[in-house]
PDB file of N, CA and C in Angstrom:
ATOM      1  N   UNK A   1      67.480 165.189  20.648  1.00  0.00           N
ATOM      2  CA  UNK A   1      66.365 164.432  21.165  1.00  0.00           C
ATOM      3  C   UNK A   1      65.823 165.139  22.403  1.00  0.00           C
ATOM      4  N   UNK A   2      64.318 165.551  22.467  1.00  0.00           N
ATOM      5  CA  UNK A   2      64.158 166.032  23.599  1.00  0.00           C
ATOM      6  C   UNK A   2      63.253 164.879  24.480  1.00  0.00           C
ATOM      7  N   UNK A   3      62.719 165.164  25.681  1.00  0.00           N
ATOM      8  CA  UNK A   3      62.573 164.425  26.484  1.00  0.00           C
ATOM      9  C   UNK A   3      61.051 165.142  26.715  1.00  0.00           C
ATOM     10  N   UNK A   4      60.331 163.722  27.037  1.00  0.00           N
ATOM     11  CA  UNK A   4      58.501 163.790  27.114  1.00  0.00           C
ATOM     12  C   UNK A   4      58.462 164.560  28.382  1.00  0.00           C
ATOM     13  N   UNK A   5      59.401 163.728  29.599  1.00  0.00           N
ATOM     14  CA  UNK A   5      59.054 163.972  30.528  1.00  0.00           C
ATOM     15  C   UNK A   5      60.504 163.575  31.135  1.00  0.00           C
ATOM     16  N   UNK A   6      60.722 164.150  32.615  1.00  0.00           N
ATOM     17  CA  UNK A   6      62.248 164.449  33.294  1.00  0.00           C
ATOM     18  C   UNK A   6      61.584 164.116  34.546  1.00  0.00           C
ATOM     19  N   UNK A   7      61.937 162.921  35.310  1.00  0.00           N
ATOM     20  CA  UNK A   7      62.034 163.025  36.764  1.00  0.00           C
ATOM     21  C   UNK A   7      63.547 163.380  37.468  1.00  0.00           C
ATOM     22  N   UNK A   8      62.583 164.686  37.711  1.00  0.00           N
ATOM     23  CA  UNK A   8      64.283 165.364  39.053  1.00  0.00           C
ATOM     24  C   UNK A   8      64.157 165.030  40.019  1.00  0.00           C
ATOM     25  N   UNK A   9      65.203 165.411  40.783  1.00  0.00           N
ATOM     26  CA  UNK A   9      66.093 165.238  42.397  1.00  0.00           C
ATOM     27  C   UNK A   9      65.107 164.059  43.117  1.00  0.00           C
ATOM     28  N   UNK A  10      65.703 162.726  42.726  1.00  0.00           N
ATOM     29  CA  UNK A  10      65.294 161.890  42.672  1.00  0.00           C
ATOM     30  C   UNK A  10      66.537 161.706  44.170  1.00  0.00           C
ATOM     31  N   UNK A  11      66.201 161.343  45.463  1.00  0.00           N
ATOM     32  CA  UNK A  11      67.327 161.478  46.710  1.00  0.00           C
ATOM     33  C   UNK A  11      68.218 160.474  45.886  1.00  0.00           C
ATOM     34  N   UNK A  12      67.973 159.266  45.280  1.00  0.00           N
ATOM     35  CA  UNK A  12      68.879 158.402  44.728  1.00  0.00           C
ATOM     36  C   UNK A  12      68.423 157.834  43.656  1.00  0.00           C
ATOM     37  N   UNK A  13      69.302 157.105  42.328  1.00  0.00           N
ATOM     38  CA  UNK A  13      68.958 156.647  41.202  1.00  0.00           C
ATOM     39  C   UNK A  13      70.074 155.667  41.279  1.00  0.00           C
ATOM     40  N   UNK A  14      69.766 153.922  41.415  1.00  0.00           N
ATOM     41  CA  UNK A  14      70.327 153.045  41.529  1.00  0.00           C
ATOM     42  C   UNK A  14      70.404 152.746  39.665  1.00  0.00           C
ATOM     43  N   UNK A  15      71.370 152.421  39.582  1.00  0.00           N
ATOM     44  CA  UNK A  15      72.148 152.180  37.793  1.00  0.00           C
ATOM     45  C   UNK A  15      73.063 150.875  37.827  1.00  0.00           C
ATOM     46  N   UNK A  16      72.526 150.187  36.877  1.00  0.00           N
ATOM     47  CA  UNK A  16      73.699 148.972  36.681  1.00  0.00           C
ATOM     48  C   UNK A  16      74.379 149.379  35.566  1.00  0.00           C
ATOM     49  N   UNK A  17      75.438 148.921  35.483  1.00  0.00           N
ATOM     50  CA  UNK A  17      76.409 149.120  34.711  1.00  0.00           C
ATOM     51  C   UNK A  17      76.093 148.990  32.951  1.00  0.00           C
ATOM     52  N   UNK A  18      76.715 149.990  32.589  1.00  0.00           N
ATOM     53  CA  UNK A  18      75.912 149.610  30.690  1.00  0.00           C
ATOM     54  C   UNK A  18      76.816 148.327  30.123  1.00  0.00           C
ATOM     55  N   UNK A  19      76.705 147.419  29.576  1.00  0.00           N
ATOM     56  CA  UNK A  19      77.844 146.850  29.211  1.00  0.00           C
ATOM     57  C   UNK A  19      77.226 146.676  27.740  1.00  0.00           C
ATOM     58  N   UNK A  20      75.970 146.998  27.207  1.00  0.00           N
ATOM     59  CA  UNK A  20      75.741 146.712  26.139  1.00  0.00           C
ATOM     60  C   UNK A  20      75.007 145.421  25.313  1.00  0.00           C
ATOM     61  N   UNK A  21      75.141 144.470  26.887  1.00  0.00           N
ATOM     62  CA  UNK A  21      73.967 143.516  26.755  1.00  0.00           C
ATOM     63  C   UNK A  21      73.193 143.185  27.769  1.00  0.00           C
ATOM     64  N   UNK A  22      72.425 142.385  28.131  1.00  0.00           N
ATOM     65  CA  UNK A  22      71.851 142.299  29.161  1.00  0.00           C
ATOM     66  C   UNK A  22      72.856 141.947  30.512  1.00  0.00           C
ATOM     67  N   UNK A  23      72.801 142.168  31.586  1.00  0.00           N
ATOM     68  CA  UNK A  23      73.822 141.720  32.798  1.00  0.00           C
ATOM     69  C   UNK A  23      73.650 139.980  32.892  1.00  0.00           C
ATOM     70  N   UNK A  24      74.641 139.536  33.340  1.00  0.00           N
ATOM     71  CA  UNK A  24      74.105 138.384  33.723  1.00  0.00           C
ATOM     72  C   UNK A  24      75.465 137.831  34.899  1.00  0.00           C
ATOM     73  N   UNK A  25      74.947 136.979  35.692  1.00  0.00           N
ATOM     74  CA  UNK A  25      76.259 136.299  36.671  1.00  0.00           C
ATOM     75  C   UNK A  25      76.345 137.714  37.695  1.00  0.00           C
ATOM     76  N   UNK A  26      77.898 137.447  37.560  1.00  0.00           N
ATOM     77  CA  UNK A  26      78.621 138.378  38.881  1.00  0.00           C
ATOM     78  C   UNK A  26      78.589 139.836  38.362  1.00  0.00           C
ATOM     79  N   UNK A  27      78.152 140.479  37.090  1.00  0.00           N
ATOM     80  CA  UNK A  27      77.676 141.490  36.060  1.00  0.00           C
ATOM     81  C   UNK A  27      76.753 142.407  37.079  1.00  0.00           C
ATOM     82  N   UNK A  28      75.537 141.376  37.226  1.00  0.00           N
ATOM     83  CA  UNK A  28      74.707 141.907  38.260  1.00  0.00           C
ATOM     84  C   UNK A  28      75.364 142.964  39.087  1.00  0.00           C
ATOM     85  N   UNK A  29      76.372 142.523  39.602  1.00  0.00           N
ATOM     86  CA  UNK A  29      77.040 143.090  41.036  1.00  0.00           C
ATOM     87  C   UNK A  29      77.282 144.754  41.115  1.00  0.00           C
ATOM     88  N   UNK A  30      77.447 145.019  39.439  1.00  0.00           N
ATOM     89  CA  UNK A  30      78.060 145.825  39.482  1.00  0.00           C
ATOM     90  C   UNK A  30      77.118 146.897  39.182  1.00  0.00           C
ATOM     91  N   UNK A  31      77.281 147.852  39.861  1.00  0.00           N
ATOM     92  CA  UNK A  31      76.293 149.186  39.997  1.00  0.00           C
ATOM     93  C   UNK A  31      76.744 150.178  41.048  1.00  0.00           C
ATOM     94  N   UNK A  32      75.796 151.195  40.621  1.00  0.00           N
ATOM     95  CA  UNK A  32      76.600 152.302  41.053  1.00  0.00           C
ATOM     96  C   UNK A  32      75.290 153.447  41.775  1.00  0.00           C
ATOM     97  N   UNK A  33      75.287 154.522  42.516  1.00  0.00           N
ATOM     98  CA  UNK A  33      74.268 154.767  43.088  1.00  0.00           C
ATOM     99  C   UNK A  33      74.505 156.867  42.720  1.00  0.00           C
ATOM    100  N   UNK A  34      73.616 157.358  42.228  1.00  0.00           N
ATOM    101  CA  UNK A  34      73.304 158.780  41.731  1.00  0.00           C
ATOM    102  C   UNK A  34      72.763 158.963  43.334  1.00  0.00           C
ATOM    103  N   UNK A  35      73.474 160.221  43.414  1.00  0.00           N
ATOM    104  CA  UNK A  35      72.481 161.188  44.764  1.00  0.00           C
ATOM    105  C   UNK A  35      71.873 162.640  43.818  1.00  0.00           C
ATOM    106  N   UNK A  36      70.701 163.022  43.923  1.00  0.00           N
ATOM    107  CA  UNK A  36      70.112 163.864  43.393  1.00  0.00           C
ATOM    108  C   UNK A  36      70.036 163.644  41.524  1.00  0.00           C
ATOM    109  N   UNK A  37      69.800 162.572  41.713  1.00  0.00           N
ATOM    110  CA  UNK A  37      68.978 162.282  40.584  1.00  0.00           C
ATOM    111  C   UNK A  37      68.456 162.563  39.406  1.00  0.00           C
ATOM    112  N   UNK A  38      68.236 162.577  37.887  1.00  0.00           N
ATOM    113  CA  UNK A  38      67.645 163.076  36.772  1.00  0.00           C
ATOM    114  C   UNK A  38      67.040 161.701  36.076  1.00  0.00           C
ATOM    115  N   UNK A  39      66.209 161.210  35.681  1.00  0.00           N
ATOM    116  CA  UNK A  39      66.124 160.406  34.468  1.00  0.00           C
ATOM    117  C   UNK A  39      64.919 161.090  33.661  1.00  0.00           C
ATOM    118  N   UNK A  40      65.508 161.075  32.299  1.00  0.00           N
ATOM    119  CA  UNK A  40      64.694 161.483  31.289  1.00  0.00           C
ATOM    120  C   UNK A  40      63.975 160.289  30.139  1.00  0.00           C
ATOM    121  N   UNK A  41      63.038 160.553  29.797  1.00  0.00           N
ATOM    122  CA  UNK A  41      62.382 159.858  29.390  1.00  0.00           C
ATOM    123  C   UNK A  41      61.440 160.429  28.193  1.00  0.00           C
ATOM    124  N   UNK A  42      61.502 159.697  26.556  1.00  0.00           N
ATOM    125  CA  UNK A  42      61.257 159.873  25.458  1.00  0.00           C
ATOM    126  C   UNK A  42      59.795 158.505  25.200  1.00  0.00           C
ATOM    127  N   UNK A  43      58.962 159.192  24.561  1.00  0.00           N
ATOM    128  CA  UNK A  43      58.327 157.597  24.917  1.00  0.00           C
ATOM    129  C   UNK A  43      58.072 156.742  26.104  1.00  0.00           C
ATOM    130  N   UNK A  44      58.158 155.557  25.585  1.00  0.00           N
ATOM    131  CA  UNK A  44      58.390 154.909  26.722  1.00  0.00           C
ATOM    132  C   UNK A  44      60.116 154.281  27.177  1.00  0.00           C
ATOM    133  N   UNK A  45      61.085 155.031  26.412  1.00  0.00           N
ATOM    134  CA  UNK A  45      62.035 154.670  26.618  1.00  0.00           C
ATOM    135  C   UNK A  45      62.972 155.689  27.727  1.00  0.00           C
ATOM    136  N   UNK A  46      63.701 155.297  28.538  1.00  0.00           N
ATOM    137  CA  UNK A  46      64.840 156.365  29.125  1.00  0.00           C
ATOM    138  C   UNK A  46      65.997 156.676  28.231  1.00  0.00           C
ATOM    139  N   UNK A  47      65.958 157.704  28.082  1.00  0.00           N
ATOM    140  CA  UNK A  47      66.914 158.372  26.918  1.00  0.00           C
ATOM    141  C   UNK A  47      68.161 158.942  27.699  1.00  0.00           C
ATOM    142  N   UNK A  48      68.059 159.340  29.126  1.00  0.00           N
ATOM    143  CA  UNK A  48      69.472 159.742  29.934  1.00  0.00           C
ATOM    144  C   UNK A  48      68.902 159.565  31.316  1.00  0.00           C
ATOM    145  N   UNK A  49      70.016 159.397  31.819  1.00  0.00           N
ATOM    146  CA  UNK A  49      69.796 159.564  33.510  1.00  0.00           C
ATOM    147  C   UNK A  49      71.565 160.580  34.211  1.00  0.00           C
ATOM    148  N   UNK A  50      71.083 161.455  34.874  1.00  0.00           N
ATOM    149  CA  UNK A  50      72.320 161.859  35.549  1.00  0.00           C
ATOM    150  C   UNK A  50      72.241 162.512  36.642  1.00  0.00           C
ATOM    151  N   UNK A  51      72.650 163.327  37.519  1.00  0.00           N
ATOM    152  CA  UNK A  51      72.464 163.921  38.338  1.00  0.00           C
ATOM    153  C   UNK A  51      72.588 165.318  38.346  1.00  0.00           C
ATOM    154  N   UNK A  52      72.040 166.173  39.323  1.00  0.00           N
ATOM    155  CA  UNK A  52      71.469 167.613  39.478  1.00  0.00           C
ATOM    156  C   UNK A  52      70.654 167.670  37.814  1.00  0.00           C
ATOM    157  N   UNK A  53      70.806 168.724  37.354  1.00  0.00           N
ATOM    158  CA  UNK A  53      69.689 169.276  36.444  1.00  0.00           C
ATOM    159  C   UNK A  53      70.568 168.448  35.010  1.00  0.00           C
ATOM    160  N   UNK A  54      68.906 167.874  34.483  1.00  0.00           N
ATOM    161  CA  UNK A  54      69.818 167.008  33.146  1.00  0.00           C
ATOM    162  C   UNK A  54      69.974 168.616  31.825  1.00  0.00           C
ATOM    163  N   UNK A  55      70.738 167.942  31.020  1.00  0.00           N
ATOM    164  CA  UNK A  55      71.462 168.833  29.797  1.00  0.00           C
ATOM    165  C   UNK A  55      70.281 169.974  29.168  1.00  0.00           C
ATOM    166  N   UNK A  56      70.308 171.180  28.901  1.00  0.00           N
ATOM    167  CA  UNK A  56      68.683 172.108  28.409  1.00  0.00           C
ATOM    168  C   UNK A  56      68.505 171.140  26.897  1.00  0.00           C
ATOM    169  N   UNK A  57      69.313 170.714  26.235  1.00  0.00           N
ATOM    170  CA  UNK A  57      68.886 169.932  24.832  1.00  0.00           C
ATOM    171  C   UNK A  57      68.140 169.379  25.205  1.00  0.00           C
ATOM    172  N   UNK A  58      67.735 168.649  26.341  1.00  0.00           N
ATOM    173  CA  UNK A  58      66.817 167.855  26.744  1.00  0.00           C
ATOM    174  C   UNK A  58      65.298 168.479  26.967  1.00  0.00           C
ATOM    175  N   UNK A  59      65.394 169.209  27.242  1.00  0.00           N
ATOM    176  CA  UNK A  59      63.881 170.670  27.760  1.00  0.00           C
ATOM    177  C   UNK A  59      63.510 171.121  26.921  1.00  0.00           C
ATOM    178  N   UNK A  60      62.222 170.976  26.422  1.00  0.00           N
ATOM    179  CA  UNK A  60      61.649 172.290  25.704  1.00  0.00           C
ATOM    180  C   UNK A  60      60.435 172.814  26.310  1.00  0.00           C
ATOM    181  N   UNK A  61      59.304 173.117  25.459  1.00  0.00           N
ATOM    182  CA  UNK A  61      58.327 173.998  26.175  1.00  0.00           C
ATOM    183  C   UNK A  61      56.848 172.657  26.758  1.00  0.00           C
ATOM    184  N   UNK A  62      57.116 171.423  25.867  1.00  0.00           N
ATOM    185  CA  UNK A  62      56.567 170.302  26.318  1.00  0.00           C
ATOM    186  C   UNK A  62      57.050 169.467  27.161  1.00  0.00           C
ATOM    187  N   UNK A  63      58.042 169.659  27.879  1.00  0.00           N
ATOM    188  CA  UNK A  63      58.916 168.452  28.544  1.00  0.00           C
ATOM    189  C   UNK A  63      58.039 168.800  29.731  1.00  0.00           C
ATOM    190  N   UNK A  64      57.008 167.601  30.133  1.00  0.00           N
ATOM    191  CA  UNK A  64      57.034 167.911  31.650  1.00  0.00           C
ATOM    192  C   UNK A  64      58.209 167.771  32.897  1.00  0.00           C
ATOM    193  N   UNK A  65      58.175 168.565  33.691  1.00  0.00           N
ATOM    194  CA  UNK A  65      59.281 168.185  34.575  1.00  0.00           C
ATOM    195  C   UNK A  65      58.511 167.564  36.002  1.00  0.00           C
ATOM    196  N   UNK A  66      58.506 166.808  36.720  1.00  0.00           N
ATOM    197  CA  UNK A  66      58.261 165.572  37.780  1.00  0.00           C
ATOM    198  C   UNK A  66      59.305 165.612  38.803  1.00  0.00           C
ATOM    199  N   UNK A  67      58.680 166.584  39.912  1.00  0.00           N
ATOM    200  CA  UNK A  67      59.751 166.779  41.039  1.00  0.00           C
ATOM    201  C   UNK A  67      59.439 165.087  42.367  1.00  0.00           C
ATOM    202  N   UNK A  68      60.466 164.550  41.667  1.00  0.00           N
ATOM    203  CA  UNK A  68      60.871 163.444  43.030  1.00  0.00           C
ATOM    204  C   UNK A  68      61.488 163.113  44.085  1.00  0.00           C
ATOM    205  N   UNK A  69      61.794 164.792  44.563  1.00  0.00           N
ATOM    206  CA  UNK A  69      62.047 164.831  46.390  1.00  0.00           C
ATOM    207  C   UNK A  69      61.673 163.529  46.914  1.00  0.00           C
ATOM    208  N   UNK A  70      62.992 162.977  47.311  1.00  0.00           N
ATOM    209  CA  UNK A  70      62.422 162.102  48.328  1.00  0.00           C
ATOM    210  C   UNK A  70      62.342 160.304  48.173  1.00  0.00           C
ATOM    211  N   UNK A  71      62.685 160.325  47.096  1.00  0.00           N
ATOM    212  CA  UNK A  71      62.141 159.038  46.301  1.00  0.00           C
ATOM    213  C   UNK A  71      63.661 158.370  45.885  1.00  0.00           C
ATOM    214  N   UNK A  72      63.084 157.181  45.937  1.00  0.00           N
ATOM    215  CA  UNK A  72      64.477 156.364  45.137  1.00  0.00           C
ATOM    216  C   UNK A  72      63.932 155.929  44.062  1.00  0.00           C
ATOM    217  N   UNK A  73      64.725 155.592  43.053  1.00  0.00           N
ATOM    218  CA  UNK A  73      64.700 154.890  41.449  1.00  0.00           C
ATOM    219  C   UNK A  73      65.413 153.540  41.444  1.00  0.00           C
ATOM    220  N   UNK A  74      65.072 152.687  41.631  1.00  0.00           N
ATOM    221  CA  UNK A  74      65.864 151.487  41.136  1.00  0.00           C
ATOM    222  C   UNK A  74      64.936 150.222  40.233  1.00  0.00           C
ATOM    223  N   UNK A  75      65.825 149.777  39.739  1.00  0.00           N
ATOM    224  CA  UNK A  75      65.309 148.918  38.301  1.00  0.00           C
ATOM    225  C   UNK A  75      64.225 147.882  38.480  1.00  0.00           C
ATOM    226  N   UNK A  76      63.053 147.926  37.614  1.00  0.00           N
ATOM    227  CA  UNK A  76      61.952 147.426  37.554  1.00  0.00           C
ATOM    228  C   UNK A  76      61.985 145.587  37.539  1.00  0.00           C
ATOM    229  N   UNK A  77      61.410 145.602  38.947  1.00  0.00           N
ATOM    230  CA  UNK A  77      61.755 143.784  38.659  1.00  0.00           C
ATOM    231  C   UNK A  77      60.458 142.817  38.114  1.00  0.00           C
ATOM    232  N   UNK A  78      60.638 142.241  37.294  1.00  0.00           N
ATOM    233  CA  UNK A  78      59.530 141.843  36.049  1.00  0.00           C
ATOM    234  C   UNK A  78      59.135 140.144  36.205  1.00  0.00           C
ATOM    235  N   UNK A  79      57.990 139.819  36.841  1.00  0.00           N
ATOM    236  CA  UNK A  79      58.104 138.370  37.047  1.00  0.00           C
ATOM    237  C   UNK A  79      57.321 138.036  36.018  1.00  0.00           C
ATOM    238  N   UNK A  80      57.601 136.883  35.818  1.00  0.00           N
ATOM    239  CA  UNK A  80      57.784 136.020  34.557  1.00  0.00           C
ATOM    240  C   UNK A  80      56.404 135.172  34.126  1.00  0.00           C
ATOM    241  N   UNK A  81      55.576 134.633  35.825  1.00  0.00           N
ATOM    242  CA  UNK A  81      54.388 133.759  35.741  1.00  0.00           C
ATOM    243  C   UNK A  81      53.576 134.485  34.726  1.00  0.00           C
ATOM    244  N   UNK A  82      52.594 133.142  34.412  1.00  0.00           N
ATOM    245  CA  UNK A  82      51.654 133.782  33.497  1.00  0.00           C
ATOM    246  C   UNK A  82      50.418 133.444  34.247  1.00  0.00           C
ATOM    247  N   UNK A  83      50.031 133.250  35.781  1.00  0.00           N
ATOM    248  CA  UNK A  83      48.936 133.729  36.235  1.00  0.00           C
ATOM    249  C   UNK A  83      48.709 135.206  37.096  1.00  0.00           C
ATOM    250  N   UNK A  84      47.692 135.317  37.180  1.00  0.00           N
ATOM    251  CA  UNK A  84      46.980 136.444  37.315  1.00  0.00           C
ATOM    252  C   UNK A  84      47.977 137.141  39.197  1.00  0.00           C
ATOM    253  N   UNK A  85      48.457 138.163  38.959  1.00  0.00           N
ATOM    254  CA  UNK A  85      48.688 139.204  39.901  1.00  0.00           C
ATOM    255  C   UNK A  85      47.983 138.863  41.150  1.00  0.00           C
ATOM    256  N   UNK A  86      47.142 139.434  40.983  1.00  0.00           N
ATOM    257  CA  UNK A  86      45.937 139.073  42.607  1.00  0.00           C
ATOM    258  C   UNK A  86      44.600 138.797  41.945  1.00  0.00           C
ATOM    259  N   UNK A  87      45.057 137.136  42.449  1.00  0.00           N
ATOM    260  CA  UNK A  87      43.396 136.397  41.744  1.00  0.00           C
ATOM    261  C   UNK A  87      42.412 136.260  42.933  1.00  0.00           C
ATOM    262  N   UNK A  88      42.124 137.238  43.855  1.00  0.00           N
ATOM    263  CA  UNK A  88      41.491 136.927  45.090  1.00  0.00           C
ATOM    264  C   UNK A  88      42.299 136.809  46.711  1.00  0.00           C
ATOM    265  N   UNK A  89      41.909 136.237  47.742  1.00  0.00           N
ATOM    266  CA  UNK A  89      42.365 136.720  49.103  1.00  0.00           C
ATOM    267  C   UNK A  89      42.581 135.213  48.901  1.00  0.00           C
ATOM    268  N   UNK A  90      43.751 134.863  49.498  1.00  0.00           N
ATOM    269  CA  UNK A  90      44.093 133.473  50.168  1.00  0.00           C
ATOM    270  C   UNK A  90      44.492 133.365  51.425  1.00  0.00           C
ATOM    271  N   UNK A  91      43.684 133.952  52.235  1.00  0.00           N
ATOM    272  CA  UNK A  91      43.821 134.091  53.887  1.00  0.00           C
ATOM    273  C   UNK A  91      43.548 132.402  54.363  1.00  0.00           C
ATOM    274  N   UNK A  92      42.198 132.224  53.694  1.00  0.00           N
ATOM    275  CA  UNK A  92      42.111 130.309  53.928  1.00  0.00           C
ATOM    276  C   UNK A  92      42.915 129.547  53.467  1.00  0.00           C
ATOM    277  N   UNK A  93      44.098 129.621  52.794  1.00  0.00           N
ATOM    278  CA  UNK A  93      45.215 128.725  52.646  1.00  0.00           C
ATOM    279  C   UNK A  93      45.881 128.968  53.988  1.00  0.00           C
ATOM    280  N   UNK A  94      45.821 129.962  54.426  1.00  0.00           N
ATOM    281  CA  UNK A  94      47.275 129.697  55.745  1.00  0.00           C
ATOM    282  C   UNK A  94      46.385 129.557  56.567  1.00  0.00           C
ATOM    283  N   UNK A  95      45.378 129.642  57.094  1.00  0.00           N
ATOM    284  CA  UNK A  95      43.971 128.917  57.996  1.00  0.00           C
ATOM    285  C   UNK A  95      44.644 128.052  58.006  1.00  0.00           C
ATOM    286  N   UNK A  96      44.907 126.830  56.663  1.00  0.00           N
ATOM    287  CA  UNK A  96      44.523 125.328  56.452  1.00  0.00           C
ATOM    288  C   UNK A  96      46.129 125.157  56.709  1.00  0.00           C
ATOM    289  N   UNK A  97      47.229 125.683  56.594  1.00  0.00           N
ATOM    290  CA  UNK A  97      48.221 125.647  56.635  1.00  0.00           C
ATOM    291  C   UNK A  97      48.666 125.759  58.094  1.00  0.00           C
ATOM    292  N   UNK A  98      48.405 126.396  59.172  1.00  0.00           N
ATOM    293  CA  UNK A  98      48.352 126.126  60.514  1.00  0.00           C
ATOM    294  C   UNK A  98      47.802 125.106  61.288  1.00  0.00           C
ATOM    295  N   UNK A  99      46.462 124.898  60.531  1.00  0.00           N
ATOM    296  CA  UNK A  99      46.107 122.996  60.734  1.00  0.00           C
ATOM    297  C   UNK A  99      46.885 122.236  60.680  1.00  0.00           C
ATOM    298  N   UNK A 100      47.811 122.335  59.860  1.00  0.00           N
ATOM    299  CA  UNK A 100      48.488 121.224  59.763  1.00  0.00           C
ATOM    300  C   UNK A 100      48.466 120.651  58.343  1.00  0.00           C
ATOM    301  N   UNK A 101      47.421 121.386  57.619  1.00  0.00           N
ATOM    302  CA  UNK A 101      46.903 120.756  56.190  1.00  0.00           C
ATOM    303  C   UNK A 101      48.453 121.056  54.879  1.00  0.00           C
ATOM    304  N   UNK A 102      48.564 119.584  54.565  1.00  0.00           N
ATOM    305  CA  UNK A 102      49.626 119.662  53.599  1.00  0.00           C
ATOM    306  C   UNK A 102      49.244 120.277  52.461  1.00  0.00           C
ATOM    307  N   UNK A 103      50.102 121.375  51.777  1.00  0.00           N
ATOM    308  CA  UNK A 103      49.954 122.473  50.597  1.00  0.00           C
ATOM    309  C   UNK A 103      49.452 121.431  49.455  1.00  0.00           C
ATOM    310  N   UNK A 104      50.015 120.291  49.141  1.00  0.00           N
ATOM    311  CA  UNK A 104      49.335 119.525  47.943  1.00  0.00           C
ATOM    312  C   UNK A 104      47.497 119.164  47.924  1.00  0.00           C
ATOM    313  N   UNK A 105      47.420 119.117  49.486  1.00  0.00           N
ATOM    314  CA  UNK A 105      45.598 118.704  49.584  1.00  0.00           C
ATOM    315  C   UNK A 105      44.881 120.203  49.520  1.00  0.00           C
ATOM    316  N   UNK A 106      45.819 121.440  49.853  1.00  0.00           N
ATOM    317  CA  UNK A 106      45.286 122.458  49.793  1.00  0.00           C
ATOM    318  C   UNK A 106      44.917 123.036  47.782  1.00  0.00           C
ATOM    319  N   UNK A 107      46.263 122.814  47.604  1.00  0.00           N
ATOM    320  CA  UNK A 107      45.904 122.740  46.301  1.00  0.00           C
ATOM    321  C   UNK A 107      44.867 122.243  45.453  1.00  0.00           C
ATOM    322  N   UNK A 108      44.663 120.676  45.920  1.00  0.00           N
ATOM    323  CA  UNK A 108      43.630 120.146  45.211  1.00  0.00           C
ATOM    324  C   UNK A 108      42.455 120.208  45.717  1.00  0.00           C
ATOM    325  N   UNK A 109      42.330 121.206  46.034  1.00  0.00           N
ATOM    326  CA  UNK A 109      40.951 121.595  46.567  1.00  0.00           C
ATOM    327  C   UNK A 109      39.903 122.616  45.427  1.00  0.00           C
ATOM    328  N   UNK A 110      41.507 123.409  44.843  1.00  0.00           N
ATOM    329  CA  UNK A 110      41.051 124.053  43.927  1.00  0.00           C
ATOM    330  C   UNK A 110      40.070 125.317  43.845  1.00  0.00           C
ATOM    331  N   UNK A 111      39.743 125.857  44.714  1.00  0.00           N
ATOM    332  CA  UNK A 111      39.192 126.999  44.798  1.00  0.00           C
ATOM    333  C   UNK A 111      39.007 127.941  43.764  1.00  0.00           C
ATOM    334  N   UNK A 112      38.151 127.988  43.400  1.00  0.00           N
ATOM    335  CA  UNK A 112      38.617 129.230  42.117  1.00  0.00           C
ATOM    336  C   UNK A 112      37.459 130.660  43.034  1.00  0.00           C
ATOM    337  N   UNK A 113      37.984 132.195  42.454  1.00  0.00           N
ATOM    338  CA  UNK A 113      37.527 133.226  43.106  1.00  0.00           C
ATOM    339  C   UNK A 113      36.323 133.756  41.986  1.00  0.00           C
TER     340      UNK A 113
END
């Protein structure tokens, strides 16, 4: 399997533990921390991660390589809501919120952007 693309010397690559299903509980806890970094990447999937230079099976004449001096890697945290990212500036909620104005009357005020 070769790899689309390789981010190297990554200063650190934070890794939770494989256990083969998703982590869950005190699971979480457990992780472990790469200094100088590799993760390779097929698709959109990560196919290896290790440190100094990953395996040449991995390289060919298409693999881009992605120098990440400097940078940390740790796991993508994915929130769940199903409204919008940034639906506009809500600087006038904490205006109304230093008034004194209770968050439920702020709410029903309803603003849309």
């Amino acid at each position: 399997m070769k790899a689309d693309k390789i981010l190297l010397h990554f200063s650190q690559v934070f890794c939770g533990i494989d256990k083969g299903h998703p982590l869950r509980g005190a699971e979480m806890n457990e992780a472990y921390i790469l200094e100088d970094g590799y993760i390779a990447i097929e698709g959109a999937k990560i196919i290896d991660v290790g440190t100094g230079m990953p395996d040449l099976q991995l390289i060919d004449e298409n693999t881009e390589l992605i120098d990440c001096t400097g940078k940390t890697a740790v796991p993508g945290l994915i929130d769940c809501h199903t409204h919008l990212v940034y639906g506009g500036s809500r600087e006038h909620e904490f205006a109304q919120k230093l008034k004194g104005v209770p968050y439920l009357e702020i709410l029903a005020e309803g603003e849309v952007f």
